[in-house]
Each structure stands twice: as structure tokens, then as C-alpha cells.
N, C-alpha and C. Protein backbone atom coordinates (compact mmCIF):
# COMPACT_ATOMS: atom_id res chain seq x y z
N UNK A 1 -16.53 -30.79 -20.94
CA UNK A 1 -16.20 -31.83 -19.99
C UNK A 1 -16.50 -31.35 -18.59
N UNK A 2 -17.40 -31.99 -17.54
CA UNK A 2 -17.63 -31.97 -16.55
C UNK A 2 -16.58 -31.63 -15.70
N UNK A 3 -16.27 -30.61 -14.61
CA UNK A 3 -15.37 -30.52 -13.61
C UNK A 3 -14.37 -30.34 -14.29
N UNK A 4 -13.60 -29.99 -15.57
CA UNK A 4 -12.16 -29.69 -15.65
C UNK A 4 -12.17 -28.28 -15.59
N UNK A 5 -11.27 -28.01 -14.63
CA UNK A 5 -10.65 -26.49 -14.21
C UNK A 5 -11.11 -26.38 -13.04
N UNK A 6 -11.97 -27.07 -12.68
CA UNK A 6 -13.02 -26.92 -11.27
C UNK A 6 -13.02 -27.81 -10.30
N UNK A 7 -12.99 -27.01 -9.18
CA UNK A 7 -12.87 -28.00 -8.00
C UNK A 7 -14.15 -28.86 -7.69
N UNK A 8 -13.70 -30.57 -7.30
CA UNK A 8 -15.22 -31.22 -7.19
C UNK A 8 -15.56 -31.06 -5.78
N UNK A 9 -16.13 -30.99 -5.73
CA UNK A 9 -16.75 -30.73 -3.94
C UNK A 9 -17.19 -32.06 -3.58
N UNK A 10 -16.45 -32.64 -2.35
CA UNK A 10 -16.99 -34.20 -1.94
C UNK A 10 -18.05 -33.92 -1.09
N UNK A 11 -18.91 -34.61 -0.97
CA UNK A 11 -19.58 -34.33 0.36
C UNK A 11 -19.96 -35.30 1.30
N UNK A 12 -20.04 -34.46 2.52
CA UNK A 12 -18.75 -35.09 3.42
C UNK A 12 -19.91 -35.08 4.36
N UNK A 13 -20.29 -35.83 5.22
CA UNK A 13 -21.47 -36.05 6.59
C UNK A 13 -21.45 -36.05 7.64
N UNK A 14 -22.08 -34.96 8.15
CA UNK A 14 -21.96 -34.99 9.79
C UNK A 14 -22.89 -35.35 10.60
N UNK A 15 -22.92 -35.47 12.25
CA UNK A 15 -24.44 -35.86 13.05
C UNK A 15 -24.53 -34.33 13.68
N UNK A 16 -25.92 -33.87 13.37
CA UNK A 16 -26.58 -33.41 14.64
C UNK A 16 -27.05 -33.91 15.97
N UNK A 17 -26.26 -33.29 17.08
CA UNK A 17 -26.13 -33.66 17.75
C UNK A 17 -27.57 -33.22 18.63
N UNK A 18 -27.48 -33.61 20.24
CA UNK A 18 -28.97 -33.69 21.51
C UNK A 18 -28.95 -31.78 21.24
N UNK A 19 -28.05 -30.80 21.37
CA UNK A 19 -28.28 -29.56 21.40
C UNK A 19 -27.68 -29.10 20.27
N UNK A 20 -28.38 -29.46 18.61
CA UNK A 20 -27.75 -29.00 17.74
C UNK A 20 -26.68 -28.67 17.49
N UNK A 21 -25.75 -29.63 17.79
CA UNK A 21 -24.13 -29.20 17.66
C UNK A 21 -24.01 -30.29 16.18
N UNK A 22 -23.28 -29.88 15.43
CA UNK A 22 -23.06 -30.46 14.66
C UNK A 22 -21.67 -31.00 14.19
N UNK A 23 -21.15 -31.99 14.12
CA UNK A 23 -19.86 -32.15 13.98
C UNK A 23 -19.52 -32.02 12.43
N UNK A 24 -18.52 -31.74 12.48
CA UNK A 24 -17.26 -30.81 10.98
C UNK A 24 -16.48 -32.36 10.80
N UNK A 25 -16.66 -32.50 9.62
CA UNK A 25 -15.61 -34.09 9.37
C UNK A 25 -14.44 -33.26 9.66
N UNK A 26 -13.42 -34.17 9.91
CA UNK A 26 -11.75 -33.72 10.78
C UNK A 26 -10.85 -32.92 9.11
N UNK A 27 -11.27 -34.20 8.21
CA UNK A 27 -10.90 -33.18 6.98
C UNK A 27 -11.31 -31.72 6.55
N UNK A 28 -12.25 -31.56 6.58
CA UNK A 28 -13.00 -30.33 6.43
C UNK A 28 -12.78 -29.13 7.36
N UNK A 29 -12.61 -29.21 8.46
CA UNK A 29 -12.26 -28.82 9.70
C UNK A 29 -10.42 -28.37 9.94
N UNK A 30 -10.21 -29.17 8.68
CA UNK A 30 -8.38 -29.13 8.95
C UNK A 30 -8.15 -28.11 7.78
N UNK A 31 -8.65 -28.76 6.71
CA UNK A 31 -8.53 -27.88 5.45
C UNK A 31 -9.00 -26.47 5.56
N UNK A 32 -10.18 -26.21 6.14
CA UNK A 32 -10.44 -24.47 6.35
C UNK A 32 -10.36 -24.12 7.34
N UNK A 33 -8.93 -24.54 7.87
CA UNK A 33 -8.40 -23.69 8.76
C UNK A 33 -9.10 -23.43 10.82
N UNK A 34 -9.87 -24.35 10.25
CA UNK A 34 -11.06 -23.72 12.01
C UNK A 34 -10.21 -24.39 13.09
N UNK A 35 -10.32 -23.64 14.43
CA UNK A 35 -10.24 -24.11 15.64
C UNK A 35 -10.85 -24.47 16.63
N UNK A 36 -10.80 -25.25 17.41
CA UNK A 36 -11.54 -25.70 18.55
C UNK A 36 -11.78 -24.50 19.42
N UNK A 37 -13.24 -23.88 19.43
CA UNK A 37 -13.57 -22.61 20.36
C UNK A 37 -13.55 -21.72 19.44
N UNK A 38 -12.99 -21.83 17.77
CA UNK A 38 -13.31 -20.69 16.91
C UNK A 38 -14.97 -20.45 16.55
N UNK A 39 -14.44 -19.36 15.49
CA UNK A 39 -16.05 -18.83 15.16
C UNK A 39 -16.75 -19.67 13.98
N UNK A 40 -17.93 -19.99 13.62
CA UNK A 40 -18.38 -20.09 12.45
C UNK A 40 -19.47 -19.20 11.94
N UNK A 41 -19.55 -18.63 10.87
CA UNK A 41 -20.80 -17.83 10.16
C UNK A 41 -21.97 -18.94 9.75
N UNK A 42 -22.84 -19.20 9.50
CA UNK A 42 -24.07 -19.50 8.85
C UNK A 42 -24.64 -18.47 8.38
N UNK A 43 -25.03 -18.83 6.83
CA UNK A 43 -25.75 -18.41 6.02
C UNK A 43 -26.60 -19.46 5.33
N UNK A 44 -27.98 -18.85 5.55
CA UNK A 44 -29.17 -19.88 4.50
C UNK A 44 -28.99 -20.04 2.75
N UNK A 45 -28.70 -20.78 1.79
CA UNK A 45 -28.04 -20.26 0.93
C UNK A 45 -28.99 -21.56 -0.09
N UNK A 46 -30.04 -21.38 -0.47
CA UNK A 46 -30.83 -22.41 -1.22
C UNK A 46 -31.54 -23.39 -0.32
N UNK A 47 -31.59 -24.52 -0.06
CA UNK A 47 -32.23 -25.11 0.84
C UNK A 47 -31.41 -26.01 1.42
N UNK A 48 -30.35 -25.34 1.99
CA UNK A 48 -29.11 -25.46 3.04
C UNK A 48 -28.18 -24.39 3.60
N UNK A 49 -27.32 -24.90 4.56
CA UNK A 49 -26.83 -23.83 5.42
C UNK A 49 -25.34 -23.67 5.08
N UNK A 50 -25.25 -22.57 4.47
CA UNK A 50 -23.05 -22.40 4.34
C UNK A 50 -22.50 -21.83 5.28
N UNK A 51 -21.66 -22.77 6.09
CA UNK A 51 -20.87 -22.35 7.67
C UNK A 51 -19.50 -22.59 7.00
N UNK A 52 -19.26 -21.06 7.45
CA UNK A 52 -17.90 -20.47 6.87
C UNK A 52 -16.93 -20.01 8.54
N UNK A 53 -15.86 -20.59 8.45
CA UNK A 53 -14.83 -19.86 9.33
C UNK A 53 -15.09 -18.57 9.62
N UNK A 54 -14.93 -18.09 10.68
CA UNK A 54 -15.03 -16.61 10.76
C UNK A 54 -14.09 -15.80 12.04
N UNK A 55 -13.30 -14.74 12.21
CA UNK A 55 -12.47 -14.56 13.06
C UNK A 55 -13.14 -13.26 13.39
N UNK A 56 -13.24 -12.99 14.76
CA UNK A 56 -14.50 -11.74 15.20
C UNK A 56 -12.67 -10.75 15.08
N UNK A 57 -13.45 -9.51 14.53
CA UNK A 57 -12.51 -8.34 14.94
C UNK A 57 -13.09 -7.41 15.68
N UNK A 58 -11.75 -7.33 16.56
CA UNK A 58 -12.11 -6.43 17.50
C UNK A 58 -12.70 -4.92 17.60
N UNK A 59 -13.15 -3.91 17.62
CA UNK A 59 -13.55 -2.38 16.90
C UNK A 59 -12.37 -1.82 17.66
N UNK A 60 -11.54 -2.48 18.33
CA UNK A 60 -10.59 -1.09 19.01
C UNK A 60 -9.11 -1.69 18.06
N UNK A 61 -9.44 -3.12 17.79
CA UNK A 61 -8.35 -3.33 16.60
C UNK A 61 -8.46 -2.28 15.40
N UNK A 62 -9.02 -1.81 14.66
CA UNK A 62 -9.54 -1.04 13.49
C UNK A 62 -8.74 0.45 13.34
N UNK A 63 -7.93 0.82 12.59
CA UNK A 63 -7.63 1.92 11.85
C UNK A 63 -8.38 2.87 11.56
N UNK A 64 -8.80 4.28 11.90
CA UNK A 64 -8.92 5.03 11.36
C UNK A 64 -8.33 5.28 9.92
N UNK A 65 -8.78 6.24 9.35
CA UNK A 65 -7.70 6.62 7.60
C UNK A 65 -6.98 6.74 7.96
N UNK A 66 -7.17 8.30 8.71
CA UNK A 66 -5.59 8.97 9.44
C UNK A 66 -5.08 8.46 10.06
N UNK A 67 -5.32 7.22 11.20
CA UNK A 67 -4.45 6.49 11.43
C UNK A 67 -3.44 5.48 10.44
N UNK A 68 -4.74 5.07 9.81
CA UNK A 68 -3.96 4.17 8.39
C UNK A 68 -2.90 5.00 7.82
N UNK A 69 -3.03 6.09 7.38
CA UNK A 69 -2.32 7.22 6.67
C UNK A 69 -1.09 7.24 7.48
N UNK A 70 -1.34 7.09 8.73
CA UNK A 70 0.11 8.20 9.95
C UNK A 70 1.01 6.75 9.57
N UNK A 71 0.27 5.61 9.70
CA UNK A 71 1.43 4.29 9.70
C UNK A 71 2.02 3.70 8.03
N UNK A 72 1.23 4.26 7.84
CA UNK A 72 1.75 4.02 5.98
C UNK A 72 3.32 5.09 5.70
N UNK A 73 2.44 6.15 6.14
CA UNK A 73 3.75 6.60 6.03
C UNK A 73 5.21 6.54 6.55
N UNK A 74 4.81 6.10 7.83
CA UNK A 74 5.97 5.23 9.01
C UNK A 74 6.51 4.76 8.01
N UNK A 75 5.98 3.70 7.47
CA UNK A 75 6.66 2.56 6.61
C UNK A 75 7.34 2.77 6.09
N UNK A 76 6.89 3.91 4.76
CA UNK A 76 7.78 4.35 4.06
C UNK A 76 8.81 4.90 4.21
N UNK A 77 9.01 5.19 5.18
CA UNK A 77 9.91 6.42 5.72
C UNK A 77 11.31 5.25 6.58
N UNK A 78 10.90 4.60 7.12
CA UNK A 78 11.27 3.63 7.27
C UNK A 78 12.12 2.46 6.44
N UNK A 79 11.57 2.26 5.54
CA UNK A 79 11.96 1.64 4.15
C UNK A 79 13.12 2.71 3.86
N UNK A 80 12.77 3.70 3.69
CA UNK A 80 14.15 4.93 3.47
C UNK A 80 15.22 5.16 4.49
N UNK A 81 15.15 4.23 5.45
CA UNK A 81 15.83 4.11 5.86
C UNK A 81 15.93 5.76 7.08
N UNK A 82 14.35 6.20 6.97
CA UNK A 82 14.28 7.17 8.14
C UNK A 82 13.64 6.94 9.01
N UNK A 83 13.53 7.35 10.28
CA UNK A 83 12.97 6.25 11.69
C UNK A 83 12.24 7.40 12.32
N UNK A 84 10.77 7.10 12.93
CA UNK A 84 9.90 7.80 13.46
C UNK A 84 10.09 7.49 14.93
N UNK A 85 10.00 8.24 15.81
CA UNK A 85 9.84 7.86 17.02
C UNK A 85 8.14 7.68 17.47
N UNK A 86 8.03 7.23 18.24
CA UNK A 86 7.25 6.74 18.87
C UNK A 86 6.13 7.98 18.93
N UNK A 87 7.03 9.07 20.15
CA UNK A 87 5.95 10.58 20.05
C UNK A 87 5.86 11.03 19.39
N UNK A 88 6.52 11.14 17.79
CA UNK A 88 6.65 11.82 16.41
C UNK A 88 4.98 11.03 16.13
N UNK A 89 4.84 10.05 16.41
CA UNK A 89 3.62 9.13 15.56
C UNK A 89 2.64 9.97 16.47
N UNK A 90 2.45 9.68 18.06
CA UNK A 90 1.49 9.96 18.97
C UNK A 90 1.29 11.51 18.27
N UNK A 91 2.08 12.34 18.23
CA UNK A 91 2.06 13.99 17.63
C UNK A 91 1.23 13.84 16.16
N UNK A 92 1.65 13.29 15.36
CA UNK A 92 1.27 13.14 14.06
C UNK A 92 -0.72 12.68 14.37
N UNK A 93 -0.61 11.83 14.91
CA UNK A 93 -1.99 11.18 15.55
C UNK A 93 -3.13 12.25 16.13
N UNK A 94 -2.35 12.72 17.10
CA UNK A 94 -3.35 13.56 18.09
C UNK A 94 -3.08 14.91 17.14
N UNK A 95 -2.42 15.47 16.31
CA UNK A 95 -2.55 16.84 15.59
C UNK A 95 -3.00 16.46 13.95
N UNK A 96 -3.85 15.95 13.12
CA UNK A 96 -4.17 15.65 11.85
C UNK A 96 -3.38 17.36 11.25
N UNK A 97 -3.03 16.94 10.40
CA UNK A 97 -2.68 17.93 9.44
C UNK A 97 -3.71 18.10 8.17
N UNK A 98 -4.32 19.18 8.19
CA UNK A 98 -5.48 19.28 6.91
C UNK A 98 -4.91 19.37 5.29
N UNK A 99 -5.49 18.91 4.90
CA UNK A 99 -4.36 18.54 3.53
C UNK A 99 -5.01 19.61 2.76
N UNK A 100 -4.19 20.74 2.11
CA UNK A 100 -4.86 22.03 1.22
C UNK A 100 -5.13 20.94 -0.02
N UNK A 101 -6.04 21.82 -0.88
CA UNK A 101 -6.48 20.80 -2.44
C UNK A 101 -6.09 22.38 -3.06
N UNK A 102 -5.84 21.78 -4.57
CA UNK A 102 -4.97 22.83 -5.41
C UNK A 102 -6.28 22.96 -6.14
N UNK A 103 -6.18 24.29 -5.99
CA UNK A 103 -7.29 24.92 -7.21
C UNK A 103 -6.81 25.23 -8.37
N UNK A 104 -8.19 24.86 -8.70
CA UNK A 104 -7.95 24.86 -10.57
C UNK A 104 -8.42 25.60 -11.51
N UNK A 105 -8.35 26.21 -12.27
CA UNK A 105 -8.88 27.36 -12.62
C UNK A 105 -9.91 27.02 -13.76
């Protein structure tokens, strides 16, 4: 049976506009989430274009491991109901601790 379990895809029409702007029906536009001044991706994808939502991240937003690592463990520690200070993290941060590996014979 056609479409059971599967979503039907309506399709839905927009105008290109005098400087290729193209308008997003208001449904389509509501349902995935986009904002007025947000991003969209295009991709060529058969002989049409898939414009997907897209949210730019910043590179100074981004985690290192060891950073990932220093705040994971916050958490946990935390969760236990033990509390990091602030310069305990900055210390932990600016001094990496080299992790020994156990040899094996």
C-alpha cells in the first residue's frame, strides 16, 4: 500500500521573485522551524534544489575534547552533589593532565 508508515509530502508553491528571492509558503516556514533573517542551506539534489534550515555556529562557540572532558566532568561531580569552582575549571583548563595508558604485557 502506497504511503502507509510514510510521510506524504504536499507540494507546496512559491514565486521567484525580481532578485531571486523566493518565498517559503507560511506553512512550511512555520513547520521547520525558520526565522525571518535566519539561515538556509541549498543543495542541488536531482533536478531541484533542497533548502534546509540552517543555524551558523560560531568557531569560538566549539569545545575542545579537553574542554568537553573538563565540563563533563563538572557535571558529574556536580550531580554528586560536589561543586567546582570557577578557578578549579580555569586550572583544570589551562594545566591538561596527561592521562598514563596501562601497559600490557
Amino acid at each position: 500500500m502506497p504511503g502507509k508508515g510514510k510521510e506524504v509530502a504536499q507540494e507546496r508553491i512559491g514565486r521567484v521573485g525580481q532578485r531571486r528571492q523566493v518565498v517559503i509558503p507560511r506553512e512550511l516556514f512555520e513547520q521547520t522551524g525558520m526565522r525571518q533573517g535566519g539561515f538556509v542551506a541549498f543543495t542541488r539534489e536531482g533536478g531541484g534544489v533542497l533548502v534546509k534550515p540552517k543555524r551558523p555556529v560560531d568557531a569560538d562557540d566549539v569545545l575542545t575534547s579537553e574542554e568537553g572532558a573538563a565540563v563533563k566532568k563538572a557535571e558529574r561531580e556536580m550531580r554528586r552533589g560536589k561543586y567546582v569552582t570557577l578557578d578549579q575549571l580555569r586550572d583544570e583548563l589551562d594545566n591538561p593532565r596527561t592521562r598514563s595508558r596501562r601497559k600490557t604485557a
